[in-house]
PDB file of N, CA and C in Angstrom:
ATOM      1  N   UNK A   1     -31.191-184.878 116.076  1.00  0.00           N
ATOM      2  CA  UNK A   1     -30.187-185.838 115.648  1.00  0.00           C
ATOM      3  C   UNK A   1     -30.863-186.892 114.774  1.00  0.00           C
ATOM      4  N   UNK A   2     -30.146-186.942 113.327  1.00  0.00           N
ATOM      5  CA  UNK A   2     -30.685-188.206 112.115  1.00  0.00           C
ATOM      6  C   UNK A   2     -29.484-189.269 112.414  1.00  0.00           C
ATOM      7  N   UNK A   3     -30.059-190.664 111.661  1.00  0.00           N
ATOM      8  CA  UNK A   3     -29.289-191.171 110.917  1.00  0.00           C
ATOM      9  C   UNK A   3     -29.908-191.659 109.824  1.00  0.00           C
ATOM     10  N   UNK A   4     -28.759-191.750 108.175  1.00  0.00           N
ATOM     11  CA  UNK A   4     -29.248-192.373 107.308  1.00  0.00           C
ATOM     12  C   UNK A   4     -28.366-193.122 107.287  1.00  0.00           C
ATOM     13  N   UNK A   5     -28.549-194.520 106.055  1.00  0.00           N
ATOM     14  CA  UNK A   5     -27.855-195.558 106.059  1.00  0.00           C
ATOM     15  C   UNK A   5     -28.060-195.169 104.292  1.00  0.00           C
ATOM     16  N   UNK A   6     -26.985-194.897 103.571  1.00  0.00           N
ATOM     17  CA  UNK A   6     -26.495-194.602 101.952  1.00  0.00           C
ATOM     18  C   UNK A   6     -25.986-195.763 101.333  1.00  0.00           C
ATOM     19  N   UNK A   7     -26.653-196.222 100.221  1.00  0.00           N
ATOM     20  CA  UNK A   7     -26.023-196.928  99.040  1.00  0.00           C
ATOM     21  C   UNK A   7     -25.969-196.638  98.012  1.00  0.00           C
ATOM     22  N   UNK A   8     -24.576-195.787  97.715  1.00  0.00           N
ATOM     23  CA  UNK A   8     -23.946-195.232  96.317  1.00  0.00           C
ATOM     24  C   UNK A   8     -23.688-196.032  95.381  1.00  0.00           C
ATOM     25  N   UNK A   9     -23.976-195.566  94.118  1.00  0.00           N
ATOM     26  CA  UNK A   9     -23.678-196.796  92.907  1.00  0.00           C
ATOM     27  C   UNK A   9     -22.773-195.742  91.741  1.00  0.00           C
ATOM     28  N   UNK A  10     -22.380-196.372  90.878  1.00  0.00           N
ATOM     29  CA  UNK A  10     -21.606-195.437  89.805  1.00  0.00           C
ATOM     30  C   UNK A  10     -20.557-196.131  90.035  1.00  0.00           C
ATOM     31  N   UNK A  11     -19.290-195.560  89.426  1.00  0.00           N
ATOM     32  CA  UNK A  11     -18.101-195.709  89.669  1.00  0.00           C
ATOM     33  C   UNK A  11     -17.415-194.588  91.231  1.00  0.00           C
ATOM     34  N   UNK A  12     -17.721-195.067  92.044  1.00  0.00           N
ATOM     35  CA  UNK A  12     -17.475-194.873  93.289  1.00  0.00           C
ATOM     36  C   UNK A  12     -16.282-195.417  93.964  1.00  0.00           C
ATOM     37  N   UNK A  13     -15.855-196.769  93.386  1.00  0.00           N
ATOM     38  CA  UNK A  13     -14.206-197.059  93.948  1.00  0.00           C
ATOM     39  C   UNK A  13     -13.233-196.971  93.322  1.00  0.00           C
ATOM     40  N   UNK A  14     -12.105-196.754  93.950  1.00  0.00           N
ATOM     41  CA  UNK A  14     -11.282-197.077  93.191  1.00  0.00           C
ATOM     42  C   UNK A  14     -10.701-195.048  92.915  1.00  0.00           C
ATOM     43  N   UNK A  15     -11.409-194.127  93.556  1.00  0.00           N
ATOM     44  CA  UNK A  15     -11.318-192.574  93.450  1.00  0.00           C
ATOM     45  C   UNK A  15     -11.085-192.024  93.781  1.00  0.00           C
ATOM     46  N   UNK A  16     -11.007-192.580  95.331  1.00  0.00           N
ATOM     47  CA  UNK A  16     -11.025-192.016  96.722  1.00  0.00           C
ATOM     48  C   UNK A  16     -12.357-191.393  97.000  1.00  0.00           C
ATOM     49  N   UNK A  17     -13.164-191.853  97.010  1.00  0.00           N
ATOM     50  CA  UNK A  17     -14.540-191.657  97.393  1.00  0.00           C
ATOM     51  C   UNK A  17     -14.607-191.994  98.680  1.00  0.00           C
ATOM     52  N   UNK A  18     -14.216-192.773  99.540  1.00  0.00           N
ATOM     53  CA  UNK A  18     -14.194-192.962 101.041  1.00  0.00           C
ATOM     54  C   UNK A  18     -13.360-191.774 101.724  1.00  0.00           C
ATOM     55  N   UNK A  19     -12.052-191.644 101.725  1.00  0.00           N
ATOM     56  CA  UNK A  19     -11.626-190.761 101.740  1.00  0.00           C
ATOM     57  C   UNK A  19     -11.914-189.187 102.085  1.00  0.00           C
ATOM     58  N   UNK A  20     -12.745-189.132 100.916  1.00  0.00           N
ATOM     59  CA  UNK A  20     -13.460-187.468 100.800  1.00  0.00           C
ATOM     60  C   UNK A  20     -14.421-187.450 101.629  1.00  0.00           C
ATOM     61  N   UNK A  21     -14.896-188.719 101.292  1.00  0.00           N
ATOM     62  CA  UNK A  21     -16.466-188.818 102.443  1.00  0.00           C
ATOM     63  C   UNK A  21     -16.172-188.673 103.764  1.00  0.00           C
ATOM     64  N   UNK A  22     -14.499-189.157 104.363  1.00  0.00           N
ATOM     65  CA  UNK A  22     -14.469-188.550 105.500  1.00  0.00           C
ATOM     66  C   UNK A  22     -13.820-187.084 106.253  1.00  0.00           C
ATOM     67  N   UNK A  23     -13.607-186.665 105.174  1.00  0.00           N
ATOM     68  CA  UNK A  23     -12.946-185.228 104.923  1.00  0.00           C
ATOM     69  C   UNK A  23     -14.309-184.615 105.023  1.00  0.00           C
ATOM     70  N   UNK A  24     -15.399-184.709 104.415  1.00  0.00           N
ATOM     71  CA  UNK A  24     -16.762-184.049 104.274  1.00  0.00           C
ATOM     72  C   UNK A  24     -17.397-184.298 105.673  1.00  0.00           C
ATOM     73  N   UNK A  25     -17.370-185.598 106.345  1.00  0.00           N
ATOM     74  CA  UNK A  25     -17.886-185.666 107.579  1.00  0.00           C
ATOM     75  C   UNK A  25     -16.953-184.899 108.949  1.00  0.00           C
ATOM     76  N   UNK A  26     -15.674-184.980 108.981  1.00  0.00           N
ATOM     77  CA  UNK A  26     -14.936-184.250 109.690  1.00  0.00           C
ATOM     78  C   UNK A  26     -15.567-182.759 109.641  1.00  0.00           C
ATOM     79  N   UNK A  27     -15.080-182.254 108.423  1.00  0.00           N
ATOM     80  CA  UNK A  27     -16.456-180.755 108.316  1.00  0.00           C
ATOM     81  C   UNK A  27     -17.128-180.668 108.859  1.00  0.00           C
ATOM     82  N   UNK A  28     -17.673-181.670 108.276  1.00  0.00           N
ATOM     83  CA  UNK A  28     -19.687-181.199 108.714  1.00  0.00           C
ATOM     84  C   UNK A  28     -20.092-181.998 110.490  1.00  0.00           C
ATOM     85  N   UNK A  29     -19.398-182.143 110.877  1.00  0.00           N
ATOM     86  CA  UNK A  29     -19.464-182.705 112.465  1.00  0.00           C
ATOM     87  C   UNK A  29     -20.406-184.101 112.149  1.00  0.00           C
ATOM     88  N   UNK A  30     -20.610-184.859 111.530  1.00  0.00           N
ATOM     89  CA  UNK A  30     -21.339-185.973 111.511  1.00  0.00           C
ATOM     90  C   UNK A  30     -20.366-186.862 111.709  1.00  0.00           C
ATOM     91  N   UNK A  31     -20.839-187.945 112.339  1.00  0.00           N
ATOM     92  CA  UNK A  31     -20.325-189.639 112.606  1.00  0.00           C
ATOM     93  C   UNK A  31     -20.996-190.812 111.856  1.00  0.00           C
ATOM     94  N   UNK A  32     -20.291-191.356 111.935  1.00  0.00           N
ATOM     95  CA  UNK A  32     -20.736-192.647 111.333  1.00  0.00           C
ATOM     96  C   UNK A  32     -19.764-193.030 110.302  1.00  0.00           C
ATOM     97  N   UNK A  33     -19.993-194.325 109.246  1.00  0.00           N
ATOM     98  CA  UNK A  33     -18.626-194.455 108.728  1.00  0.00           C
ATOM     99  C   UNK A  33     -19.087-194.953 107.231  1.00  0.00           C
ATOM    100  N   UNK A  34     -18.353-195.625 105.835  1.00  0.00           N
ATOM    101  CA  UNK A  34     -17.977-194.974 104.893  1.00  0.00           C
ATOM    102  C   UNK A  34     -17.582-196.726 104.839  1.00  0.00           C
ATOM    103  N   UNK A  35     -17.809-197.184 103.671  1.00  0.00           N
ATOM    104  CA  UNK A  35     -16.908-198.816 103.320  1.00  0.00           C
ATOM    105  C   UNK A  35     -17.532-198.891 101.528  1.00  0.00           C
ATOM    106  N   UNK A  36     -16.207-199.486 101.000  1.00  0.00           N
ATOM    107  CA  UNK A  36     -16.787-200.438 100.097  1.00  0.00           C
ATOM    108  C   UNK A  36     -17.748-201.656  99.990  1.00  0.00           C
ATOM    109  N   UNK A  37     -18.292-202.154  99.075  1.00  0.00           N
ATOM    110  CA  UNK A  37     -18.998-203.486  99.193  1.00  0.00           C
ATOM    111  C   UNK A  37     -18.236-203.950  97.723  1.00  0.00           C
ATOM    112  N   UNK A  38     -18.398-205.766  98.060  1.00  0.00           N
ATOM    113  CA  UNK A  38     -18.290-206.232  96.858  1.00  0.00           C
ATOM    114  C   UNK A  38     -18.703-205.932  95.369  1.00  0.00           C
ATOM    115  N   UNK A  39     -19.716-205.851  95.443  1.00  0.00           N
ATOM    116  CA  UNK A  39     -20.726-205.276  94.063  1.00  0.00           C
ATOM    117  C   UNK A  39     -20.158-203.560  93.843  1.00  0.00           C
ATOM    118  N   UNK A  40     -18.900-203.760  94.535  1.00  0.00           N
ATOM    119  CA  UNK A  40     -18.574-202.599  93.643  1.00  0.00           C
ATOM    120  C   UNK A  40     -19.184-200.741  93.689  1.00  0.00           C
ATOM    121  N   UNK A  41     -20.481-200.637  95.000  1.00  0.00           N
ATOM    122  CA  UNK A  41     -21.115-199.871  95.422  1.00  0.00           C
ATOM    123  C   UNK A  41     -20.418-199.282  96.712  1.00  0.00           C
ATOM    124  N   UNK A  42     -20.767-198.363  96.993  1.00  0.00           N
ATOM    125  CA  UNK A  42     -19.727-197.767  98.400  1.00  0.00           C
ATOM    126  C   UNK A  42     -21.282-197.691  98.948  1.00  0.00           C
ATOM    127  N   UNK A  43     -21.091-197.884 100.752  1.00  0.00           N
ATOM    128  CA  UNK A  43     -22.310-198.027 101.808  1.00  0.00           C
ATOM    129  C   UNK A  43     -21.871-197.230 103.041  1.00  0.00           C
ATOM    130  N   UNK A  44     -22.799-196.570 103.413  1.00  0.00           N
ATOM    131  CA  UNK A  44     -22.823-195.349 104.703  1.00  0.00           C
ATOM    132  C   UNK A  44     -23.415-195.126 105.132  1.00  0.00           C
ATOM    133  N   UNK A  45     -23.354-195.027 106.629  1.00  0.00           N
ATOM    134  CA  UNK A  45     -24.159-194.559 107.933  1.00  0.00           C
ATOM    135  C   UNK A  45     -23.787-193.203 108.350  1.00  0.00           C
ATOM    136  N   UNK A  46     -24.519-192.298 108.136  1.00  0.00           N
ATOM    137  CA  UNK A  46     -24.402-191.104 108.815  1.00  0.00           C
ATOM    138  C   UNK A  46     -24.767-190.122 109.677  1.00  0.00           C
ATOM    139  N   UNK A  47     -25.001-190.076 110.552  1.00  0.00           N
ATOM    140  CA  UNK A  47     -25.486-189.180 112.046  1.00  0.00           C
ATOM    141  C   UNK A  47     -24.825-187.964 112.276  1.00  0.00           C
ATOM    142  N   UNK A  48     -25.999-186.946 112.800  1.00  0.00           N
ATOM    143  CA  UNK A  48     -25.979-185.373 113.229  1.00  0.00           C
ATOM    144  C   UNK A  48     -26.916-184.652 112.897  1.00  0.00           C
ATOM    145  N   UNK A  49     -26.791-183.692 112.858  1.00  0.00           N
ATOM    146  CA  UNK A  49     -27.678-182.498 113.051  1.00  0.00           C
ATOM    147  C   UNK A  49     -28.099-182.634 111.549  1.00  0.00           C
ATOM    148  N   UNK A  50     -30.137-182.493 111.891  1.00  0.00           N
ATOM    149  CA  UNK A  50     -30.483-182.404 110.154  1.00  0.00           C
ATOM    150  C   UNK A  50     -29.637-181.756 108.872  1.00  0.00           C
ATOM    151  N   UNK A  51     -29.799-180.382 109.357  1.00  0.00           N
ATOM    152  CA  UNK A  51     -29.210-179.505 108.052  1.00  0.00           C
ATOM    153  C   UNK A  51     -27.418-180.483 108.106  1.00  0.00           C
ATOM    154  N   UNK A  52     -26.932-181.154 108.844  1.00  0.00           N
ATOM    155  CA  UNK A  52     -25.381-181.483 108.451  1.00  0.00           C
ATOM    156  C   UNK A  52     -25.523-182.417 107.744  1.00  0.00           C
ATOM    157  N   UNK A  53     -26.439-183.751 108.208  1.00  0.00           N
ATOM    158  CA  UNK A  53     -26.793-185.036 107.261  1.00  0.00           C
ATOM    159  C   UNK A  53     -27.364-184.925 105.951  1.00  0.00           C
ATOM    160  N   UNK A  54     -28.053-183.836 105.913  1.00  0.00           N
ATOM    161  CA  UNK A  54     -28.648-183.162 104.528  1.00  0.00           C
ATOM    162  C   UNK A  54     -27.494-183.024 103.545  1.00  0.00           C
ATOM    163  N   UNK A  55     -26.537-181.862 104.088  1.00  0.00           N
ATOM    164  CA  UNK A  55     -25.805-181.552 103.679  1.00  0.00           C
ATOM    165  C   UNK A  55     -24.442-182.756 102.831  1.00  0.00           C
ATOM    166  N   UNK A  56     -24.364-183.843 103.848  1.00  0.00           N
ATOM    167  CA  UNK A  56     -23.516-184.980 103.585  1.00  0.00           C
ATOM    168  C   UNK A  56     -23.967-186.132 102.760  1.00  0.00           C
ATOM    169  N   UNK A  57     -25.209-186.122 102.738  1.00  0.00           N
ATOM    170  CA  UNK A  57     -25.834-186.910 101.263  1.00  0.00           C
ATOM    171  C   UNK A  57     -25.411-185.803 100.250  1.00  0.00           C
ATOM    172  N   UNK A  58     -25.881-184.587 100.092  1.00  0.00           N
ATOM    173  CA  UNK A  58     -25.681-183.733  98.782  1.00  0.00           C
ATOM    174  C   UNK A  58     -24.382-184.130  98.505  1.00  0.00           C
ATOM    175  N   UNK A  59     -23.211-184.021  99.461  1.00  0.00           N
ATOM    176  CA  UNK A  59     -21.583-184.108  98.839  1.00  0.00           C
ATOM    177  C   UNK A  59     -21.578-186.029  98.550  1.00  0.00           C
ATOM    178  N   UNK A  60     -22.523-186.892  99.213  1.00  0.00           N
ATOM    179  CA  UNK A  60     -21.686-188.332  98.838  1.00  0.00           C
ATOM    180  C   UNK A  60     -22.373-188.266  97.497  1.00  0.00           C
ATOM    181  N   UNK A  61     -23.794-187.467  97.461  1.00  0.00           N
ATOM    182  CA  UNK A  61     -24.174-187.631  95.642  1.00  0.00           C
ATOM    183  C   UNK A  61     -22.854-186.957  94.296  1.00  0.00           C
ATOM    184  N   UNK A  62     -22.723-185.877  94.853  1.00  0.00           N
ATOM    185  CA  UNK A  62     -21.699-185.025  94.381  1.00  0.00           C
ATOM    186  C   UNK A  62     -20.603-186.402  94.004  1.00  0.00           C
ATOM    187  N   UNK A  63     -19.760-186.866  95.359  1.00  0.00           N
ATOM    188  CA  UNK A  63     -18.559-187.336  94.749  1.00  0.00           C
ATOM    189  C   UNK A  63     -17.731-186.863  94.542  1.00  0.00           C
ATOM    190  N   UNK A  64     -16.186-187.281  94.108  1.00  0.00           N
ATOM    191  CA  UNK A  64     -14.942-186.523  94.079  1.00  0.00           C
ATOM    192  C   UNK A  64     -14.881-186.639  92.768  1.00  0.00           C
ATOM    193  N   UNK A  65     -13.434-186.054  92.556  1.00  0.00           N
ATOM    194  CA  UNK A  65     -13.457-185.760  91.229  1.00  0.00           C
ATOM    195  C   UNK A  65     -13.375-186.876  90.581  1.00  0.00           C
ATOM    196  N   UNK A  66     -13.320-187.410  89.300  1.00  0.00           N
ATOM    197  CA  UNK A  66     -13.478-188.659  88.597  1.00  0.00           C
ATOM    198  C   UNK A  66     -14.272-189.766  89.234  1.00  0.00           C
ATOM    199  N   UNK A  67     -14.887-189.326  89.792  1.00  0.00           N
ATOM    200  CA  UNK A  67     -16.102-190.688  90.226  1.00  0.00           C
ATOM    201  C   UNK A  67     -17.286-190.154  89.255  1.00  0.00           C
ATOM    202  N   UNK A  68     -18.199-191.246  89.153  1.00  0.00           N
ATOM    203  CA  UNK A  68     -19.630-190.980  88.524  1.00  0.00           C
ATOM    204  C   UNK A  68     -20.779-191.409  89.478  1.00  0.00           C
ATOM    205  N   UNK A  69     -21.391-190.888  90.551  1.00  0.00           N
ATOM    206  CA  UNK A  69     -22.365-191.260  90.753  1.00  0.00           C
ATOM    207  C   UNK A  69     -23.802-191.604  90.135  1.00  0.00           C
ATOM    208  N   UNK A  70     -24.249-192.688  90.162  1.00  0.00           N
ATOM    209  CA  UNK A  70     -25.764-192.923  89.354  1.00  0.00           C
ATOM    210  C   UNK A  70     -26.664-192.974  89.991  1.00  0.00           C
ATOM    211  N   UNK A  71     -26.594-193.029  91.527  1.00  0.00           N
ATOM    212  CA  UNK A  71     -27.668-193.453  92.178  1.00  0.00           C
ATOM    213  C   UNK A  71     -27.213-193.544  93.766  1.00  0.00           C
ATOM    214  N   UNK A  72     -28.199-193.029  94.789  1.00  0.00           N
ATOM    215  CA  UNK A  72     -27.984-192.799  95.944  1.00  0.00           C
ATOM    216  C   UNK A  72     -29.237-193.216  96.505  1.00  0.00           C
ATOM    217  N   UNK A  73     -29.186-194.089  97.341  1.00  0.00           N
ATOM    218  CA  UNK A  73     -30.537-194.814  97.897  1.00  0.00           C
ATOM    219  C   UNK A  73     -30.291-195.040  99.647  1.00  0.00           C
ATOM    220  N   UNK A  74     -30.958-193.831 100.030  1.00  0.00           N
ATOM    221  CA  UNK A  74     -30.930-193.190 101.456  1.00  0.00           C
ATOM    222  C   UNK A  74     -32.756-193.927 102.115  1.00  0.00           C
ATOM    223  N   UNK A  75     -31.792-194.480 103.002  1.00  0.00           N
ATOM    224  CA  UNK A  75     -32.988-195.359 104.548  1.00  0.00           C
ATOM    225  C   UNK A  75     -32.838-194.478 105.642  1.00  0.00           C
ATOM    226  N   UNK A  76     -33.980-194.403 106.193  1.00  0.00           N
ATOM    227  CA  UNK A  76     -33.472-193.844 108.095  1.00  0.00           C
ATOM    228  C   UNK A  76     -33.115-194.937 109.097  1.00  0.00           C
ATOM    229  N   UNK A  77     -32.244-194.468 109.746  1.00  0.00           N
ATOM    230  CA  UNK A  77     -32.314-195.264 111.035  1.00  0.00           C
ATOM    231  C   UNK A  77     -31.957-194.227 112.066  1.00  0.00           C
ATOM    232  N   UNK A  78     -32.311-195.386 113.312  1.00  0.00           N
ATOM    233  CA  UNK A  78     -32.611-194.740 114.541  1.00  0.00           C
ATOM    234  C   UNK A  78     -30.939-194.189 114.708  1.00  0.00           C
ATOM    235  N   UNK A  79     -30.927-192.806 115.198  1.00  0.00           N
ATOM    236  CA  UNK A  79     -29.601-192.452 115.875  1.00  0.00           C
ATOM    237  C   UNK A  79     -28.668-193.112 117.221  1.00  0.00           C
ATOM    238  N   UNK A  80     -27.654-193.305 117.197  1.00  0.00           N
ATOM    239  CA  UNK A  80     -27.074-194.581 118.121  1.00  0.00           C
ATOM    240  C   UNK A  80     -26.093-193.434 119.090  1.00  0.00           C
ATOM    241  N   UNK A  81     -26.494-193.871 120.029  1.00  0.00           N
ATOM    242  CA  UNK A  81     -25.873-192.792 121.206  1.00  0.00           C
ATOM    243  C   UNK A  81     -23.999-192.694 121.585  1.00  0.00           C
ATOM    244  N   UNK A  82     -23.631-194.323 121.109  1.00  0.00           N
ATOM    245  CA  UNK A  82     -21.780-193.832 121.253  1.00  0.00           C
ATOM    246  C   UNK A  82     -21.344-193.524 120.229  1.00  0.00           C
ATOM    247  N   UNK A  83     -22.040-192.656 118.719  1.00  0.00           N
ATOM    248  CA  UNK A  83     -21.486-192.774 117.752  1.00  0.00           C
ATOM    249  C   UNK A  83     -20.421-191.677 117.747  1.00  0.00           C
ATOM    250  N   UNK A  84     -18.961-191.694 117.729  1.00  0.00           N
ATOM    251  CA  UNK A  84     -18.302-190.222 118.301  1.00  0.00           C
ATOM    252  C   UNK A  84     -17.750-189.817 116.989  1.00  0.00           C
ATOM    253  N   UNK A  85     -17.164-190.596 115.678  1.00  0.00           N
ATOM    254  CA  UNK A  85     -16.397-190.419 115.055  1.00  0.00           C
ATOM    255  C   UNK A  85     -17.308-190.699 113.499  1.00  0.00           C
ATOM    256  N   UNK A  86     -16.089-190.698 112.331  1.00  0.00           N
ATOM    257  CA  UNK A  86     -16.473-190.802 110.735  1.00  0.00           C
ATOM    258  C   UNK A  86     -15.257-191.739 110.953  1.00  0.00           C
ATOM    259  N   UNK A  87     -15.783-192.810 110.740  1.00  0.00           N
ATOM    260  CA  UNK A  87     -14.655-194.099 110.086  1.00  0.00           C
ATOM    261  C   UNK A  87     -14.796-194.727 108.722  1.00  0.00           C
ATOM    262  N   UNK A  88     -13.768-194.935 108.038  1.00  0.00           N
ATOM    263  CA  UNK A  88     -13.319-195.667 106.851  1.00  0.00           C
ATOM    264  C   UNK A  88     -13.384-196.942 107.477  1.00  0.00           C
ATOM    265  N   UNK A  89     -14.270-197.896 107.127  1.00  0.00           N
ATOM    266  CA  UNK A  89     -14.515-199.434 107.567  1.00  0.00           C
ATOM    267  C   UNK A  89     -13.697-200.231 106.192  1.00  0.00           C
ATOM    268  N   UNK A  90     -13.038-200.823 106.538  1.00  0.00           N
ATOM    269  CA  UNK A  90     -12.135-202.241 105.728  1.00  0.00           C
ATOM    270  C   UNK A  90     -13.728-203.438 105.142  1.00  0.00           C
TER     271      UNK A  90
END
């Protein structure tokens, strides 16, 4: 069990880029959750099984359709034991 903590840059809001990201985590059995930031960057925590977290950076680099990603800047953190779900954070 990973977690990374993701800061996407590009045109990421405004696309439904949160959205997909939790359509992709529902899939891929990972938790953790998905928010905008002011500066206009989307930010994510994601936990599960290596090959799934692997897998869920490749799709938040990817992106939906009409977004532009430029840049994806992935930290580790420690895995958190009640994490059950993929939430869209306000």
């Amino acid at each position: 069990m990973i977690r990374r903590h993701v800061v996407v840059s590009g045109l990421v809001q405004g696309v439904s880029y949160r959205y997909l990201a939790r359509k992709h985590a529902e899939r891929l059995a990972v938790t953790g959750w998905v928010r905008n930031r002011p500066d206009a960057t989307v930010e994510a925590e994601v936990q599960g099984e290596t090959a799934a977290v692997h897998e869920m950076l490749r799709r938040l680099e990817a992106g939906p359709p009409g977004s532009h990603v430029t840049g994806l800047v992935v930290s580790e953190l420690d895995p958190l034991d009640d994490d059950e779900a993929f939430r869209i954070l306000r």
